[in-house]
Protein backbone atom coordinates (compact mmCIF):
# COMPACT_ATOMS: atom_id res chain seq x y z
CA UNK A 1 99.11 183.87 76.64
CA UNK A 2 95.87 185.42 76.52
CA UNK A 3 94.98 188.57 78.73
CA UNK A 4 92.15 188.89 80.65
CA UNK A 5 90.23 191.91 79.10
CA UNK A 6 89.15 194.44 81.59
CA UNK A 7 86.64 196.67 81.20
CA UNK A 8 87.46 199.75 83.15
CA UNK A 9 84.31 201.56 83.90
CA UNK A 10 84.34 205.31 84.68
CA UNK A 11 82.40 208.86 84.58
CA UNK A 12 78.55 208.49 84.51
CA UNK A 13 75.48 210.97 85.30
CA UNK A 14 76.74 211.67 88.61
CA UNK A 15 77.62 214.46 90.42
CA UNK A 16 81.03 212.60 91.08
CA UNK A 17 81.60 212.17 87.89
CA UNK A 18 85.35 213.60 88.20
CA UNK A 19 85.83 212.10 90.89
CA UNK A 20 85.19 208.49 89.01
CA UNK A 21 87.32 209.81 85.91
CA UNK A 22 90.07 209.87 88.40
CA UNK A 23 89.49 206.53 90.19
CA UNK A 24 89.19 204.68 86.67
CA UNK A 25 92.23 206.52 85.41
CA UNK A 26 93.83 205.03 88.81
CA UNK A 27 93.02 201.30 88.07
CA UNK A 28 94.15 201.82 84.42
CA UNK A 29 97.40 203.04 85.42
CA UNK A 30 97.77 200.61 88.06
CA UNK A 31 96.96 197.41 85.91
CA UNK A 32 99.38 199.14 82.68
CA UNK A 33 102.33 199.67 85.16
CA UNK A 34 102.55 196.07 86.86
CA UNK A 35 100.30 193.73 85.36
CA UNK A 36 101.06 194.10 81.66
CA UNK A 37 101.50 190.89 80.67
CA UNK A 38 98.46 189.31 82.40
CA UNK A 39 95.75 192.39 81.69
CA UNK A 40 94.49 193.80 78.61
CA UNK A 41 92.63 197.55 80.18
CA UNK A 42 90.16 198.91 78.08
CA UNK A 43 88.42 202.36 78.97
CA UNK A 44 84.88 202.16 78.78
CA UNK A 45 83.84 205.82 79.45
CA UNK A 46 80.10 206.97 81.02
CA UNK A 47 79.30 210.64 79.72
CA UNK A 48 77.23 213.04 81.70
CA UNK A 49 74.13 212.14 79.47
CA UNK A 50 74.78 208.56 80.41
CA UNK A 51 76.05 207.72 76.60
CA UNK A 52 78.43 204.68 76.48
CA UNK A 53 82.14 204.66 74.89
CA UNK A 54 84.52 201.88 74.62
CA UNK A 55 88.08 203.58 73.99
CA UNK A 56 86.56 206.59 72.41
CA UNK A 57 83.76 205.55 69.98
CA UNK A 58 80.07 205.36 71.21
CA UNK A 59 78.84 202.11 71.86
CA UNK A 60 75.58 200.72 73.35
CA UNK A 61 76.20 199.21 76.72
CA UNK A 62 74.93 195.59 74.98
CA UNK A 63 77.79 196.04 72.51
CA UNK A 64 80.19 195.63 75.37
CA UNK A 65 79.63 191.88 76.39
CA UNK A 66 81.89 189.76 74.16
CA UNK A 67 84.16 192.42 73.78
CA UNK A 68 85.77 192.16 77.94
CA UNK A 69 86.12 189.02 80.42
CA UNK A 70 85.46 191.18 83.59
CA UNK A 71 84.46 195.33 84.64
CA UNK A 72 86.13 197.16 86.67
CA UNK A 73 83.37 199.33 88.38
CA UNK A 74 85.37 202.51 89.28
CA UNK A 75 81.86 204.79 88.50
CA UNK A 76 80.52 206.54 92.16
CA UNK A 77 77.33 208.24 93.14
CA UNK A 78 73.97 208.18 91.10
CA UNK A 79 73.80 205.25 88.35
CA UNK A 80 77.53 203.57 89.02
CA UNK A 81 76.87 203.04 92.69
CA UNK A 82 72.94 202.80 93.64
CA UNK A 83 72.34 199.02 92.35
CA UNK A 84 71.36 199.80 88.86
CA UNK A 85 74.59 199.52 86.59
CA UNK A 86 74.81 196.21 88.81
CA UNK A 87 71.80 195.14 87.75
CA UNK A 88 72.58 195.30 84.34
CA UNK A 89 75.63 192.92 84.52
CA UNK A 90 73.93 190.71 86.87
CA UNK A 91 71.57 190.61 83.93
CA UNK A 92 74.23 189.70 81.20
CA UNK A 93 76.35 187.77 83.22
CA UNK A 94 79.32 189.78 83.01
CA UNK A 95 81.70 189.12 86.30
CA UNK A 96 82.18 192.66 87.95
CA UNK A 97 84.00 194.13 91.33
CA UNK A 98 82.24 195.49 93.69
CA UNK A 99 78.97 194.99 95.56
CA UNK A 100 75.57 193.08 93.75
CA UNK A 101 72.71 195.43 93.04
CA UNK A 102 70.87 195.00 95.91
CA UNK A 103 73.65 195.86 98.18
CA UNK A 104 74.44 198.21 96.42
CA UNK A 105 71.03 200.30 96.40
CA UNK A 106 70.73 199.30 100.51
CA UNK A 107 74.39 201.14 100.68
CA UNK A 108 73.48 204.12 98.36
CA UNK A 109 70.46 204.79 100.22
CA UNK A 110 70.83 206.60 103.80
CA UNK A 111 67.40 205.52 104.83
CA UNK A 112 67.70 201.89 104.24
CA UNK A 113 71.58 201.48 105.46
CA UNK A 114 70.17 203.11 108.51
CA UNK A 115 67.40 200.53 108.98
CA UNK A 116 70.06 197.96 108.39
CA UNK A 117 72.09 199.28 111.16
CA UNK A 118 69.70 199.59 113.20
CA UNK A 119 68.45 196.18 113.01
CA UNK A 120 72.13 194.86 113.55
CA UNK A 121 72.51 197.16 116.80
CA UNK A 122 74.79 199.53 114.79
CA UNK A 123 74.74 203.10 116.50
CA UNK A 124 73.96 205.86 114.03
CA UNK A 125 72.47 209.78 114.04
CA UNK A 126 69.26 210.23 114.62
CA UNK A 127 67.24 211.06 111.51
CA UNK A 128 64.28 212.48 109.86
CA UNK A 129 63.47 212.43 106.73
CA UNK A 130 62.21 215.50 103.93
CA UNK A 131 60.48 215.00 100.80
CA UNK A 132 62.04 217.40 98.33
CA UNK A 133 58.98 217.89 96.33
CA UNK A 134 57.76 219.05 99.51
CA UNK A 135 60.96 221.88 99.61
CA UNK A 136 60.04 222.42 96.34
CA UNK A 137 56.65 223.51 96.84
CA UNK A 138 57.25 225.46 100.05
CA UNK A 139 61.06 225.72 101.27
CA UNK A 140 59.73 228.18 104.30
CA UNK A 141 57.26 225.89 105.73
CA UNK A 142 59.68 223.03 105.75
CA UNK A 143 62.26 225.41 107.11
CA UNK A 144 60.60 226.50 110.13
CA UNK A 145 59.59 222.94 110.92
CA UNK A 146 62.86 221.65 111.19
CA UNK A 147 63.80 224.29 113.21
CA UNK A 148 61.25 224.08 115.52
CA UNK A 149 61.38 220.02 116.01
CA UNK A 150 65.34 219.93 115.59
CA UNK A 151 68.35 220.77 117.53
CA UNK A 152 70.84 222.97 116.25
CA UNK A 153 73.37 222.80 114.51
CA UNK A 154 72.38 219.81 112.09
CA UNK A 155 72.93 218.09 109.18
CA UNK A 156 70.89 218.41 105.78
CA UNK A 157 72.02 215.87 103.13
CA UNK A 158 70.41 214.29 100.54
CA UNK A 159 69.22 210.39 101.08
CA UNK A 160 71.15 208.85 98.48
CA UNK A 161 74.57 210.36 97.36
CA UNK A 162 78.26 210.49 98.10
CA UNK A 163 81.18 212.16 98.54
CA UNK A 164 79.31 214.66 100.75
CA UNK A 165 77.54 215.79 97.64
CA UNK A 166 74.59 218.30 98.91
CA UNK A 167 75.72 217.75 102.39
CA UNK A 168 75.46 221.64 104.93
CA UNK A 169 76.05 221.79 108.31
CA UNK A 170 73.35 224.23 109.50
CA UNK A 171 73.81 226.47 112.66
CA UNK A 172 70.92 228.65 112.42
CA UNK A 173 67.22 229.30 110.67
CA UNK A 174 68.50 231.17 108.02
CA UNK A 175 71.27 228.61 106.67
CA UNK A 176 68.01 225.96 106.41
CA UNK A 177 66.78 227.16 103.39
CA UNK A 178 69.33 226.62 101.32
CA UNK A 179 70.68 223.90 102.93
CA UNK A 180 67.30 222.03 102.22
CA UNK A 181 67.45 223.41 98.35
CA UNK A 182 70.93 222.19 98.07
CA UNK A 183 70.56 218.84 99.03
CA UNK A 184 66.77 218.68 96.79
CA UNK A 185 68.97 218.96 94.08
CA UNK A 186 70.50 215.79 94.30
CA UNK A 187 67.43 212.90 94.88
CA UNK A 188 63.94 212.54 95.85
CA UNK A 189 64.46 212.66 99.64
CA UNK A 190 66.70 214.49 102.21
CA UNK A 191 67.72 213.14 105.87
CA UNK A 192 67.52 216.16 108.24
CA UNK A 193 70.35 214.23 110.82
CA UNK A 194 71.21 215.40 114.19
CA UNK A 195 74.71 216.89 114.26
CA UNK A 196 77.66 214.80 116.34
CA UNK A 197 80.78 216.98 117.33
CA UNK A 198 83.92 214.64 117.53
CA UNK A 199 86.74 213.31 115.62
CA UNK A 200 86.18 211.51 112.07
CA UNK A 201 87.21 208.10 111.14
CA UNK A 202 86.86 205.66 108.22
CA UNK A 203 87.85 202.15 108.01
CA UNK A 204 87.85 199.93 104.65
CA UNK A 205 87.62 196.41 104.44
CA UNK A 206 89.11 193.91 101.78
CA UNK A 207 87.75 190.52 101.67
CA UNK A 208 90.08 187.46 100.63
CA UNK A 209 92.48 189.75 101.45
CA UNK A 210 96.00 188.73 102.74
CA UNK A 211 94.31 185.16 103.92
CA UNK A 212 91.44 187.07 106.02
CA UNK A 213 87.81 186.10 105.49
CA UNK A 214 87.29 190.08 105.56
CA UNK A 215 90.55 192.07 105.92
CA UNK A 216 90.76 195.66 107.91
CA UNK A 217 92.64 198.10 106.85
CA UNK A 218 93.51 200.46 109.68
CA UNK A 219 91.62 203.32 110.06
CA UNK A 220 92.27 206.80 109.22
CA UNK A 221 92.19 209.49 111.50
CA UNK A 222 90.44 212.60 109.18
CA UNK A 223 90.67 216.23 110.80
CA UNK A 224 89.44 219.03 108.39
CA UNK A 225 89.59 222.82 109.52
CA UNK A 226 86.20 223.84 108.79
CA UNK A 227 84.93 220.74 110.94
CA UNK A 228 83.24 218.79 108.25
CA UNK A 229 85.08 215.92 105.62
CA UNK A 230 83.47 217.75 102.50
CA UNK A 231 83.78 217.14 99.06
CA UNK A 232 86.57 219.48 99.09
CA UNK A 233 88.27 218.24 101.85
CA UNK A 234 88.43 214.82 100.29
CA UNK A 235 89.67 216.37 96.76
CA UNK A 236 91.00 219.10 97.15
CA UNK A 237 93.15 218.28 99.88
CA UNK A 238 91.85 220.65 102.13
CA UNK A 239 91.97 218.13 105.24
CA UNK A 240 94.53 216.22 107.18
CA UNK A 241 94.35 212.22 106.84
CA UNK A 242 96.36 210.75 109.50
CA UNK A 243 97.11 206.74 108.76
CA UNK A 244 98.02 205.17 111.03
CA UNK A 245 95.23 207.01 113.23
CA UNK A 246 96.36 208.50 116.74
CA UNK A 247 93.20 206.71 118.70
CA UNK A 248 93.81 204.30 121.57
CA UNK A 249 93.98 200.40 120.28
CA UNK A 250 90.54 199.46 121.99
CA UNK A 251 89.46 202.28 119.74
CA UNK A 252 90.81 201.38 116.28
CA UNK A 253 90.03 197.61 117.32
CA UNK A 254 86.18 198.93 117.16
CA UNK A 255 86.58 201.14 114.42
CA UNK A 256 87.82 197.81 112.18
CA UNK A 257 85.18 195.59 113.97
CA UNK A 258 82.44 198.16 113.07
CA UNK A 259 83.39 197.85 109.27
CA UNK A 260 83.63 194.45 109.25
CA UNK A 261 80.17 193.83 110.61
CA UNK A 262 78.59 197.24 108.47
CA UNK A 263 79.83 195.18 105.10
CA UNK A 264 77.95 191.59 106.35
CA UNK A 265 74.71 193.32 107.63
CA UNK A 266 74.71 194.80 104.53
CA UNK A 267 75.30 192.32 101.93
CA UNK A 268 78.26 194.04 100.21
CA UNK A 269 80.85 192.05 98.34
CA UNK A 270 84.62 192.39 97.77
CA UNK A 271 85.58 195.79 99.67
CA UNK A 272 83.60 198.88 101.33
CA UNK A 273 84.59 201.44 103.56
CA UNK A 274 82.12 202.77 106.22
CA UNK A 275 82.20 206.10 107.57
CA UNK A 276 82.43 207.09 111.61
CA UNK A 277 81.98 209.96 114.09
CA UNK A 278 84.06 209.34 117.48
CA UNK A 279 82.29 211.75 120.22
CA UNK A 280 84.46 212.08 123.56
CA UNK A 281 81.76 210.77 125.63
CA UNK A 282 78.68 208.90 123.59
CA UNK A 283 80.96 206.74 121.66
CA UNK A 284 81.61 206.01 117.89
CA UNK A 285 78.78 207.17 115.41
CA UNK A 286 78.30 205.43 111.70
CA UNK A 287 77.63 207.93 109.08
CA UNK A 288 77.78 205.82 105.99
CA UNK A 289 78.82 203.04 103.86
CA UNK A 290 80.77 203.79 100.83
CA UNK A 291 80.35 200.69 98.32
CA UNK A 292 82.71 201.41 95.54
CA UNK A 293 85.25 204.05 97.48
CA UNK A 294 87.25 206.27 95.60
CA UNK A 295 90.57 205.18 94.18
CA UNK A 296 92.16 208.49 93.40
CA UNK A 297 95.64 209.51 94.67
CA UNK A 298 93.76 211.94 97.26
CA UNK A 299 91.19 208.76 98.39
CA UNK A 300 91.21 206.71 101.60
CA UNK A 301 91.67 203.50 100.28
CA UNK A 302 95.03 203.93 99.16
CA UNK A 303 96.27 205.98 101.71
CA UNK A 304 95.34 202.60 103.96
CA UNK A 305 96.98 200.40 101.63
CA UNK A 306 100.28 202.20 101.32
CA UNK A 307 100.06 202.35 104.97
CA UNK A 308 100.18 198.70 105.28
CA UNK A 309 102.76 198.03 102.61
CA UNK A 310 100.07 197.30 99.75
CA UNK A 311 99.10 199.65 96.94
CA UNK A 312 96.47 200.34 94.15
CA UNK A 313 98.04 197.54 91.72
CA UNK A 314 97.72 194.95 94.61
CA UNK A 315 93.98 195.60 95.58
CA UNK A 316 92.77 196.16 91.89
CA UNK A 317 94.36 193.13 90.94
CA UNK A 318 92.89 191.25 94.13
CA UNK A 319 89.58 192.62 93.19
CA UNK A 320 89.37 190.88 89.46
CA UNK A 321 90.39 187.81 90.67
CA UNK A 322 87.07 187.99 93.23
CA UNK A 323 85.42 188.80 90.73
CA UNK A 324 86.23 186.79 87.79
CA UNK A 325 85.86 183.62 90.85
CA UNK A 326 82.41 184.68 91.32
């Protein structure tokens, strides 16, 4: 019988470059353990200078189109998850998971998903946006701009990255600074974002999944002691992820809803998971879209799927079949 080779797709020049070790590691594990006979997993490995490896020798990323039937995309952040890897395996037809290139780039980008919601009635922060040339050339002038024109505390974060890379909370003038250089040092342009108190929620989605056109997970409830989901609340385990979450039904039943309609408005394909604020008395808030969410053993995703009886080796298998279909 022949197996369907998979390339596995991992690292990158990202600042989450762990973090997409980890989720690539995941799927390899997942697809060795239970699908043996039907897979044949092969690592192909991003570096941090963006130099290709197919199971430890360097290849050029042409060299890798006869040798798999399908990738895995389990790369996140800058490169993997911003439309352009995508674009090169739209343009060598090679069937991947995960969202086209042009979704991809709308979800990557802060600015544009929050056009997108906009334009499909989707509530989100309010938001102004920072050049970071301009922080560059004078951090205090930009400082004591956004101070005077924004309510505090807020949010600084950089336009187009994930896992809260970059991302402060700022409380007073003097965290703005480097709040504003922090989040420079991850893209061109930074989203000074009005800061929502409340409780934090995500919800993925599956399509095909269990005979739904678009299949919610249930959401996850996500309380962190120093108030904010950072990067090292979501890998360090420094954060408590409560699945099934404690909200009221009519809650959770807009919470899924919410997800559902942030992956159509958005063009995404096979899963996503979108990001929420609840605030006690304005309502639920949408942060972000995630297009290619983690898959470690500290992620969301399969936290939601072992909360429904599912697992890693279910969805990752689920997720080749959409995409060898396509």
């Amino acid at each position: 019988m022949h197996k369907i080779r998979v390339g596995i797709l991992r690292g990158g020049p990202s600042a989450e470059y762990e973090v997409s070790l980890n989720s690539g590691s995941g799927v390899m594990n997942a697809l060795r353990e239970k699908y043996e006979d039907k897979y044949h997993p092969r690592d192909i490995f991003i570096d941090r200078k963006g130099q290709w490896h197919m199971e430890g020798l360097e290849v050029r990323p042409e060299d890798i189109i006869h040798k798999v039937d399908v990738i895995f995309n389990a790369l996140h952040g800058t490169y993997g998850e911003d439309g352009k890897v995508q674009h090169f395996l739209e343009a060598h037809q090679i069937p991947f998971t995960g969202s086209g290139s042009l979704g991809s780039a709308v979800g990557m980008n802060k600015v544009l998903a929050k056009k997108a919601f906009a334009s499909h009635g989707i509530k989100s922060p309010y938001g102004k946006l920072i050049q970071s040339q301009d922080v560059k050339d004078d951090v205090s002038g930009v400082s004591s701009e956004i101070f005077n024109i924004c309510m505090m505390p807020a949010v600084i974060k950089p336009a187009a990255s994930g896992s809260s890379v970059g991302v402060s909370i700022v409380r007073a003038f003097k965290e703005i600074s480097p709040a504003l250089v922090l989040a420079a040092e991850h893209g061109d342009t930074i989203i000074v974002e009005e800061y929502i108190p409340g409780v934090e929620a995500t919800c993925g989605v599956v399509e095909g999944f269990r005979g739904h056109e678009l299949y919610a997970l249930p959401p996850i409830e996500i309380r962190s002691p120093q108030g904010f989901f950072d990067y090292e609340a979501k890998y360090k385990g420094m954060s408590e992820k409560i699945v099934p979450a404690t909200f009221d039904d009519s809650i959770k039943k807009e919470l899924e809803e919410l997800a559902q309609n942030i992956h159509r408005a958005l063009g995404l394909r096979h899963y996503s998971r979108s990001d929420f604020i609840i605030h006690p008395k304005r309502g639920i808030y949408t942060l972000e879209v995630n297009t290619l969410p983690g898959l470690t053993e500290q992620s969301l995703i399969p936290r939601a799927l072992r909360a429904i009886g599912s697992s890693l080796h279910e969805l990752a298998d689920h997720l080749i079949g959409l995409a060898m279909r396509r």
